[in-house]
Protein backbone atom coordinates (compact mmCIF):
# COMPACT_ATOMS: atom_id res chain seq x y z
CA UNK A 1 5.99 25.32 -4.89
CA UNK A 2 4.01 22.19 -4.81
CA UNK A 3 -0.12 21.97 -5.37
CA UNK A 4 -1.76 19.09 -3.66
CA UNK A 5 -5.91 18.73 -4.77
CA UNK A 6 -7.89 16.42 -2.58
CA UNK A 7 -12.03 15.21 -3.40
CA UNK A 8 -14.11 13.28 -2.76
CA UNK A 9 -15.60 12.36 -6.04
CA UNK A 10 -18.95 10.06 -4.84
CA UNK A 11 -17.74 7.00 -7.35
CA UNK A 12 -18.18 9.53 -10.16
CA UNK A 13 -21.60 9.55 -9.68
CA UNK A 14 -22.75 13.27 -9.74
CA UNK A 15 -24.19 15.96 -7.46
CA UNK A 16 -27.77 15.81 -6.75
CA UNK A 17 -29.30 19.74 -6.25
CA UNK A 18 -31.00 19.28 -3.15
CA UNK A 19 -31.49 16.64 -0.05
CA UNK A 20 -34.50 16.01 -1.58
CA UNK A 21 -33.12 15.13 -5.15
CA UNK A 22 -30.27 12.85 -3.82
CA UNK A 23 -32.73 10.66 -1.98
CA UNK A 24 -35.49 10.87 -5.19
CA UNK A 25 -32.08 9.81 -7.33
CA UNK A 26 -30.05 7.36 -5.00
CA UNK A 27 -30.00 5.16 -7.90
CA UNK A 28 -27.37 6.94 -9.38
CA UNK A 29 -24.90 5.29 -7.28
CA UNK A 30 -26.18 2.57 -9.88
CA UNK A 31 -26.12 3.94 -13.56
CA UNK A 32 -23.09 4.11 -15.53
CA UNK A 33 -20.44 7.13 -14.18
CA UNK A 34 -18.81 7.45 -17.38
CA UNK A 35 -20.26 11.29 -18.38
CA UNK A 36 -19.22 12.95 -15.23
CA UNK A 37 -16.06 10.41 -14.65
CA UNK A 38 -15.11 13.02 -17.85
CA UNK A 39 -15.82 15.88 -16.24
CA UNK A 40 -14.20 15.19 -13.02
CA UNK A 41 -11.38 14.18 -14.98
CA UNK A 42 -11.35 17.52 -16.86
CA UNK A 43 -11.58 19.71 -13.44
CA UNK A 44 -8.75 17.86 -12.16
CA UNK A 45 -6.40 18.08 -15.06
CA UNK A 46 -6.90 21.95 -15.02
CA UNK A 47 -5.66 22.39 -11.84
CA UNK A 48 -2.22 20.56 -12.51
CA UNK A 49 -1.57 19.31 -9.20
CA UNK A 50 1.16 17.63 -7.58
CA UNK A 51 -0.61 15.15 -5.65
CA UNK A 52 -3.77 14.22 -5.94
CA UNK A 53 -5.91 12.22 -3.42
CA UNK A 54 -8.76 10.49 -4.04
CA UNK A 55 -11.80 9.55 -2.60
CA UNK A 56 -14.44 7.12 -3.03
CA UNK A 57 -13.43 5.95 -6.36
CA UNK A 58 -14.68 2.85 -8.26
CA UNK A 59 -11.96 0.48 -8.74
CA UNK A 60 -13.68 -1.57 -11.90
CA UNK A 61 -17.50 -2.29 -10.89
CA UNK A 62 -20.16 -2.53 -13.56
CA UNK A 63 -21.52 0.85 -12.95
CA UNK A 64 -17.83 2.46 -14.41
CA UNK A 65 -17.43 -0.74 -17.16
CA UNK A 66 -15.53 -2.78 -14.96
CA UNK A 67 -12.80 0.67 -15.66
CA UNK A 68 -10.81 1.73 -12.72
CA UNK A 69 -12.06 5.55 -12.31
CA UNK A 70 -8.48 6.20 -10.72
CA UNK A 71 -5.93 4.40 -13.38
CA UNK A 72 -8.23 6.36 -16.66
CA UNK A 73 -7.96 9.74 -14.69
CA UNK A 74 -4.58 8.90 -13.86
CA UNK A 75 -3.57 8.30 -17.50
CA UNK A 76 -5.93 11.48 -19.20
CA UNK A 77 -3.57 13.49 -16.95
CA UNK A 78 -0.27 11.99 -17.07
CA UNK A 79 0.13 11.11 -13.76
CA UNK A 80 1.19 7.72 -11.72
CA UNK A 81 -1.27 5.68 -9.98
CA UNK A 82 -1.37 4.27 -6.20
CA UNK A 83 -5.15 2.40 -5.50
CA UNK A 84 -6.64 0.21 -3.78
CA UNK A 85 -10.05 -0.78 -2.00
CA UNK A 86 -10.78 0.30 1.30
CA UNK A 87 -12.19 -2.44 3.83
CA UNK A 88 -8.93 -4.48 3.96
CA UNK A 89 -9.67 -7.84 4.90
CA UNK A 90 -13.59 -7.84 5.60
CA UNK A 91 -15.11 -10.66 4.23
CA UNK A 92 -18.26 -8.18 2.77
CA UNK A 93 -15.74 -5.82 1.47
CA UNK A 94 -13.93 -8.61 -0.59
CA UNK A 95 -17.23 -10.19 -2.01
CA UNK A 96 -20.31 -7.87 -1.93
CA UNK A 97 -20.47 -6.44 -5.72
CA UNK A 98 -19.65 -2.80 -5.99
CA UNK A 99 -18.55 -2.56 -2.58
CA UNK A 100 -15.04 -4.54 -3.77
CA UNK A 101 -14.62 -2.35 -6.10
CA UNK A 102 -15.10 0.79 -4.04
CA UNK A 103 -11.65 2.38 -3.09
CA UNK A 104 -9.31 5.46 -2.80
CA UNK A 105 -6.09 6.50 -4.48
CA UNK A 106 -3.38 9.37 -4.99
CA UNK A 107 -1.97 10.13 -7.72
CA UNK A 108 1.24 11.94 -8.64
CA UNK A 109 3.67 13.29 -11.39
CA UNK A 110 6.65 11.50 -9.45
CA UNK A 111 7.15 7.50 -11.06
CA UNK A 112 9.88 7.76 -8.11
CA UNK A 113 7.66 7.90 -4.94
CA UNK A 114 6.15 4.18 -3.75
CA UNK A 115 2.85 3.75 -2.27
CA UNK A 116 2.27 2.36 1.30
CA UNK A 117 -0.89 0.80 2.18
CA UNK A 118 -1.67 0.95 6.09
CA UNK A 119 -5.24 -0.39 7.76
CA UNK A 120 -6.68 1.02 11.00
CA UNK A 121 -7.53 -1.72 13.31
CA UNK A 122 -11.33 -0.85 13.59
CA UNK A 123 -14.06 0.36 11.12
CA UNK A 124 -15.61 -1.05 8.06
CA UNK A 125 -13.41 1.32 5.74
CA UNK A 126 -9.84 0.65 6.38
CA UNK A 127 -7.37 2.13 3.91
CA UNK A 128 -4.71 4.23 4.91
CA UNK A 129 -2.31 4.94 1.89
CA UNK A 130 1.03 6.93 2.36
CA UNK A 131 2.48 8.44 -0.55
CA UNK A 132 6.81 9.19 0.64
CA UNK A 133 7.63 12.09 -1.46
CA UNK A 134 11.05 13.65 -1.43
CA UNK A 135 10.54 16.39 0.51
CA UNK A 136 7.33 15.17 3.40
CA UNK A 137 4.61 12.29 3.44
CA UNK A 138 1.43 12.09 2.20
CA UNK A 139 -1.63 10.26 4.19
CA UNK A 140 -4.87 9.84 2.39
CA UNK A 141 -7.81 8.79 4.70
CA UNK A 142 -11.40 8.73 4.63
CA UNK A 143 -12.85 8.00 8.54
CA UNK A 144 -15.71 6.60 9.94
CA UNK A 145 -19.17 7.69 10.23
CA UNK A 146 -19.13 6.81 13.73
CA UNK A 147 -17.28 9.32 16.26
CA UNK A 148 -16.22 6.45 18.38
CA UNK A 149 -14.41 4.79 15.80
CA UNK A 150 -13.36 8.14 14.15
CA UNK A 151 -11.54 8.52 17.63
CA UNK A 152 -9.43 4.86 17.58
CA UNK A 153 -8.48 5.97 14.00
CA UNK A 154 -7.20 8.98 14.54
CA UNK A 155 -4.88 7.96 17.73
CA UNK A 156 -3.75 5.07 15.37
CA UNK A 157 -2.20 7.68 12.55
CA UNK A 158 -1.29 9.94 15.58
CA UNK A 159 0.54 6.60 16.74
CA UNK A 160 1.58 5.53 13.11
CA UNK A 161 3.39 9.61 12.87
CA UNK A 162 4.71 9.72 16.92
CA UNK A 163 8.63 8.97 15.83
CA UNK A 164 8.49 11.37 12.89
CA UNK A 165 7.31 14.50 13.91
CA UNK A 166 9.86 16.48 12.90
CA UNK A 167 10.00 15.13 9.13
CA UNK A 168 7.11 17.29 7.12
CA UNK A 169 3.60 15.53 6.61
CA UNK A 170 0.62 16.24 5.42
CA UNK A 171 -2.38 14.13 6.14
CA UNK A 172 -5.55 14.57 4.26
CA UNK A 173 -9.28 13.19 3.01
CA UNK A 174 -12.72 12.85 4.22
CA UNK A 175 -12.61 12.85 8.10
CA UNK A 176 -16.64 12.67 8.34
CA UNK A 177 -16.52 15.22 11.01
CA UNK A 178 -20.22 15.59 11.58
CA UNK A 179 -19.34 16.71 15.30
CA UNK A 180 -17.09 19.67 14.11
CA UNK A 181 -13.27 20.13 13.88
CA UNK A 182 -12.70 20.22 17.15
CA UNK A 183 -12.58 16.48 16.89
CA UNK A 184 -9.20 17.18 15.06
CA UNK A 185 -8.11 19.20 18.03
CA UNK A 186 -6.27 16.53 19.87
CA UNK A 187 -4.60 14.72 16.87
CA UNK A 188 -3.48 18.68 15.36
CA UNK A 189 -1.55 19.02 18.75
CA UNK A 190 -0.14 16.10 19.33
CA UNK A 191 1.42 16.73 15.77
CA UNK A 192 2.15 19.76 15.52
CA UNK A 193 -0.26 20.04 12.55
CA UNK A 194 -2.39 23.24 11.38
CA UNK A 195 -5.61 23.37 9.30
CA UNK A 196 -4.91 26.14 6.49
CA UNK A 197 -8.97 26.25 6.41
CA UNK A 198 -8.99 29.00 8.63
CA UNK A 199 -12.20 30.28 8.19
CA UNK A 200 -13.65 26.87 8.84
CA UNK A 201 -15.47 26.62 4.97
CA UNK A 202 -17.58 24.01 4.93
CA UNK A 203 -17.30 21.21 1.76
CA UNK A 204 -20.17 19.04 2.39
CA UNK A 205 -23.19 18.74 0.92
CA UNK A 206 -21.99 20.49 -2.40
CA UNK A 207 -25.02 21.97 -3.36
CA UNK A 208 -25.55 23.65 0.31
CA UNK A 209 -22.36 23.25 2.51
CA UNK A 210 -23.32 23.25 6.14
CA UNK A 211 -19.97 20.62 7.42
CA UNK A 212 -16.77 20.73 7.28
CA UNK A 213 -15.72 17.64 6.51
CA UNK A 214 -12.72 17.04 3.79
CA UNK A 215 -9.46 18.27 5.66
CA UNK A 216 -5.95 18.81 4.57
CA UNK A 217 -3.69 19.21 8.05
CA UNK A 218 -0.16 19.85 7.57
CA UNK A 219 2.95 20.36 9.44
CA UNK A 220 3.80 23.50 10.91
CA UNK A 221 6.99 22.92 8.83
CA UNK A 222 4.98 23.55 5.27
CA UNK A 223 4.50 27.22 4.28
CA UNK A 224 1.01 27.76 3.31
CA UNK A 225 1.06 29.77 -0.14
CA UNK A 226 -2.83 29.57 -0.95
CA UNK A 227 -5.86 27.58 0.03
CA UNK A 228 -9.28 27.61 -1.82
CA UNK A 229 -12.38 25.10 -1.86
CA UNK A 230 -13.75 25.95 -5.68
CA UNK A 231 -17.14 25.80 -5.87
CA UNK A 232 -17.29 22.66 -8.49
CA UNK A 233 -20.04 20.74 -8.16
CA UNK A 234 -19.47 17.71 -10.01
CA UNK A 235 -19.99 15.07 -6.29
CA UNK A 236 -21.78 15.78 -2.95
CA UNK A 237 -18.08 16.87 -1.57
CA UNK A 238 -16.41 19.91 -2.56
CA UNK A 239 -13.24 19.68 -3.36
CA UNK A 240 -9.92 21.37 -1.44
CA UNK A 241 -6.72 22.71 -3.03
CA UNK A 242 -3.45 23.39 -1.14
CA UNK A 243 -0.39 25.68 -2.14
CA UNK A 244 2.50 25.16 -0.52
CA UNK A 245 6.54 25.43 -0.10
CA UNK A 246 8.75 23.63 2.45
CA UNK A 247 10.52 25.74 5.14
């Protein structure tokens, strides 16, 4: 049986209690992450996970000590590390500080398995990675704000998947649906794919989830054992845990 744990970990920079208190402390997304970069760390490594996909983590900025948050996780839990930033080639992704550094990763107990970095053709955040594991693919993404370009993106990866459909896959991240999961609805079909969030749970914000908006969709191929969104409250996202076999 294979675990996969997906969050969205805010940079490491903590859960605010209320609307009101993440707009009273935005300059978190400023102070040092180190303290709950531990704790994060610590939630992960209990949940021994196969794969692990990452989102919104700080590559090396000043706010984490110039320390990639996804290589010192990586190496607390003894896993391998694929990373990168997530605006491809934009200019003010390459050069504006702490926006470099901002990026996504997966990480995984297999040293065998290579990481493939894909970029959709439109939106400011860009990274696609694929993770090919012995047994299906793994697609970490993390969409636009806008539904528009939330669209183009996800007929790319439907586009980027149409010759494989029969291999197993499981595609995963923060889709920013604001409008609902019925924005998934074409993309899920086209793919055979199912969302083992049945009861629709929402995972964003943390402290009072009203969206569903962190997804893991899999092939119809993958026999769902368990899924779970713990209540851990250590970023703005919740984050989503997957049990699974191959049929």
């Amino acid at each position: 049986m294979y675990r996969i744990l997906v969050y969205n970990m805010a940079y490491g920079t903590g859960a605010p209690k209320s609307f009101s208190d993440n707009i009273l402390n935005i300059y978190r997304y400023f102070m040092s992450t180190r303290g709950n970069l531990n704790k994060i760390s610590r939630f992960i490594n209990s949940q021994h996970a196969d794969v692990i996909g990452l989102i919104e983590v700080d590559t090396g900025s000043y706010r984490s000590s110039s320390i990639n948050q996804a290589a010192r996780i990586s190496k607390h839990i003894n896993k391998f590390c694929h990373v990168s930033t997530k605006y491809g080639d934009r200019l003010s992704g390459r050069i504006i500080p702490i926006l470099r550094k901002q990026g996504n990763a997966i990480l995984t107990k297999d040293d065998t398995s290579s990481g493939i970095y894909h970029y959709f053709p439109s939106g400011f955040k860009k990274l696609i990675i694929e993770l090919a594991l012995e047994e299906f693919r793994f697609f970490l993404l993390h969409l636009s704000l806008s539904k528009r370009v939330r669209r183009i993106q996800l007929n790319h990866i439907a586009n980027l998947l149409a010759s494989n459909k029969n291999h197993p896959v499981i595609i995963a991240g923060d889709f920013n649906t604001f409008g609902g999961a019925e924005e998934l609805k074409a993309i899920q079909e086209e793919l055979n794919l199912i969302n083992p969030n049945i009861d629709g749970i929402p995972t964003f914000p943390s402290w009072a989830p009203k969206h569903q908006l962190d997804f893991i969709l899999c092939s119809k191929n993958i026999m769902i054992k368990n899924f779970e969104i713990p209540e851990v409250k250590l970023s703005d996202h919740l984050p989503l845990i997957l049990d699974f076999d191959i049929k």
